[in-house]
Protein backbone atom coordinates (compact mmCIF):
# COMPACT_ATOMS: atom_id res chain seq x y z
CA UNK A 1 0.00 0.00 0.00
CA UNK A 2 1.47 2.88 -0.91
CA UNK A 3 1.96 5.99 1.48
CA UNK A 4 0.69 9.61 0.39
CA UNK A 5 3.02 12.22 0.99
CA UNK A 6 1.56 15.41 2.23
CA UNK A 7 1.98 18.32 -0.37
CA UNK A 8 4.55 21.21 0.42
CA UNK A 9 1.65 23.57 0.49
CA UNK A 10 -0.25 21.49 2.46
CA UNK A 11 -1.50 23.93 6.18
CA UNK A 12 0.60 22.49 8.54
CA UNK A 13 -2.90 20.86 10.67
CA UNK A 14 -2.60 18.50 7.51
CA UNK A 15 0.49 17.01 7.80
CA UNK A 16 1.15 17.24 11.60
CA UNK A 17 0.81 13.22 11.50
CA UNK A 18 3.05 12.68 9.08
CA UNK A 19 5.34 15.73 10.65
CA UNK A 20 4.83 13.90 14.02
CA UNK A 21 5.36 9.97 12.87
CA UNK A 22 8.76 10.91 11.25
CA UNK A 23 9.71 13.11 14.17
CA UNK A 24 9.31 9.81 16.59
CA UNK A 25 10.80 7.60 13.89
CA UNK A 26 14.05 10.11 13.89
CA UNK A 27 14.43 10.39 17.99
CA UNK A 28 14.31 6.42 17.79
CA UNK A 29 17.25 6.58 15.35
CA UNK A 30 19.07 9.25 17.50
CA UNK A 31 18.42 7.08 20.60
CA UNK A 32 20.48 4.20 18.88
CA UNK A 33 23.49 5.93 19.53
CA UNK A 34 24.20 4.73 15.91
CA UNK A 35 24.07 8.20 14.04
CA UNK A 36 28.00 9.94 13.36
CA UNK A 37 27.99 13.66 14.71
CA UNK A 38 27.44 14.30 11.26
CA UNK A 39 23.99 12.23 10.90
CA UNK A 40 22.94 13.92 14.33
CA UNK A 41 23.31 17.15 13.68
CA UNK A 42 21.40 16.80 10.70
CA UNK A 43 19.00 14.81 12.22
CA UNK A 44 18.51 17.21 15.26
CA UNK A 45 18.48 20.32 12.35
CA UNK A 46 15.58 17.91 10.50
CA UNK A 47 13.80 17.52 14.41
CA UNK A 48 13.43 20.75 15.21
CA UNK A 49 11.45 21.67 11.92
CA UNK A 50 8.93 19.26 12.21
CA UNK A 51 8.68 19.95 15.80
CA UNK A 52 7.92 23.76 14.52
CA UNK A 53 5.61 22.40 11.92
CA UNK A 54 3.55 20.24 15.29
CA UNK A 55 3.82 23.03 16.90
CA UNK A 56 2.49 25.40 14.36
CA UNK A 57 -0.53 22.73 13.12
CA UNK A 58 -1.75 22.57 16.99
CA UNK A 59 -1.64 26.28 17.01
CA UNK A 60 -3.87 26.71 13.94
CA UNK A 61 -6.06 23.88 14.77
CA UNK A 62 -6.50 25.89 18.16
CA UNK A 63 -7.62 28.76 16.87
CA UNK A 64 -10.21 27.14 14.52
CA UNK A 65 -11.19 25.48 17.88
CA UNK A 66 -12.00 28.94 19.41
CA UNK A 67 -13.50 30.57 16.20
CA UNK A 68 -15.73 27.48 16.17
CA UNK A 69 -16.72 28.21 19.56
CA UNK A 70 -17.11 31.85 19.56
CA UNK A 71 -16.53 33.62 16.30
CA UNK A 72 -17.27 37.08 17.34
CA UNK A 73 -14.98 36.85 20.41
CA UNK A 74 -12.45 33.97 20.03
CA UNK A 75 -10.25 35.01 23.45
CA UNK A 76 -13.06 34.13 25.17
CA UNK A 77 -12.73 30.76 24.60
CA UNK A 78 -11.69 28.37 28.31
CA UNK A 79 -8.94 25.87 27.92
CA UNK A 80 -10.40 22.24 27.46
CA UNK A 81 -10.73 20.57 30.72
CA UNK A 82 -9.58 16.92 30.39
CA UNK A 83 -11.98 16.01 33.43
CA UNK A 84 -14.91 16.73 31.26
CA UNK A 85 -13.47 14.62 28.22
């Protein structure tokens, strides 16, 4: 079965899982202790993008959160309380 590749373009809320599954696949490589200095500075260069691009998709998907909620005043919007989930 073939994997789709997110497009370049793509809003970062659709590819945070990809962004995230090949973050966790590269700490598992750096945990090997396997990787040259070389290989881990690239690799840690390579992590800390997608870990902006995660960051930046849960910060979008956020916001649509509170727009959904409120659209005339999305600051209003509480946290989510994982008691009530």
């Amino acid at each position: 079965m073939a994997r789709k590749t997110p497009e370049k373009d793509a809003s970062p809320v659709a590819n945070f899982e990809h962004s995230l599954e090949e973050l966790e696949q590269l700490v598992e490589r750096m945990e090997t202790g396997e990787l040259s200095l070389e290989e881990s500075l690239a690799a840690y260069e390579r992590g800390v993008g997608l870990y902006r691009t995660c960051h930046q998709a849960l910060e979008e998907a956020e916001l649509r959160v509170r727009l959904l909620s409120d659209p005339q005043d999305p600051a209003s919007a509480e946290p989510f309380d994982e008691a009530d989930a």
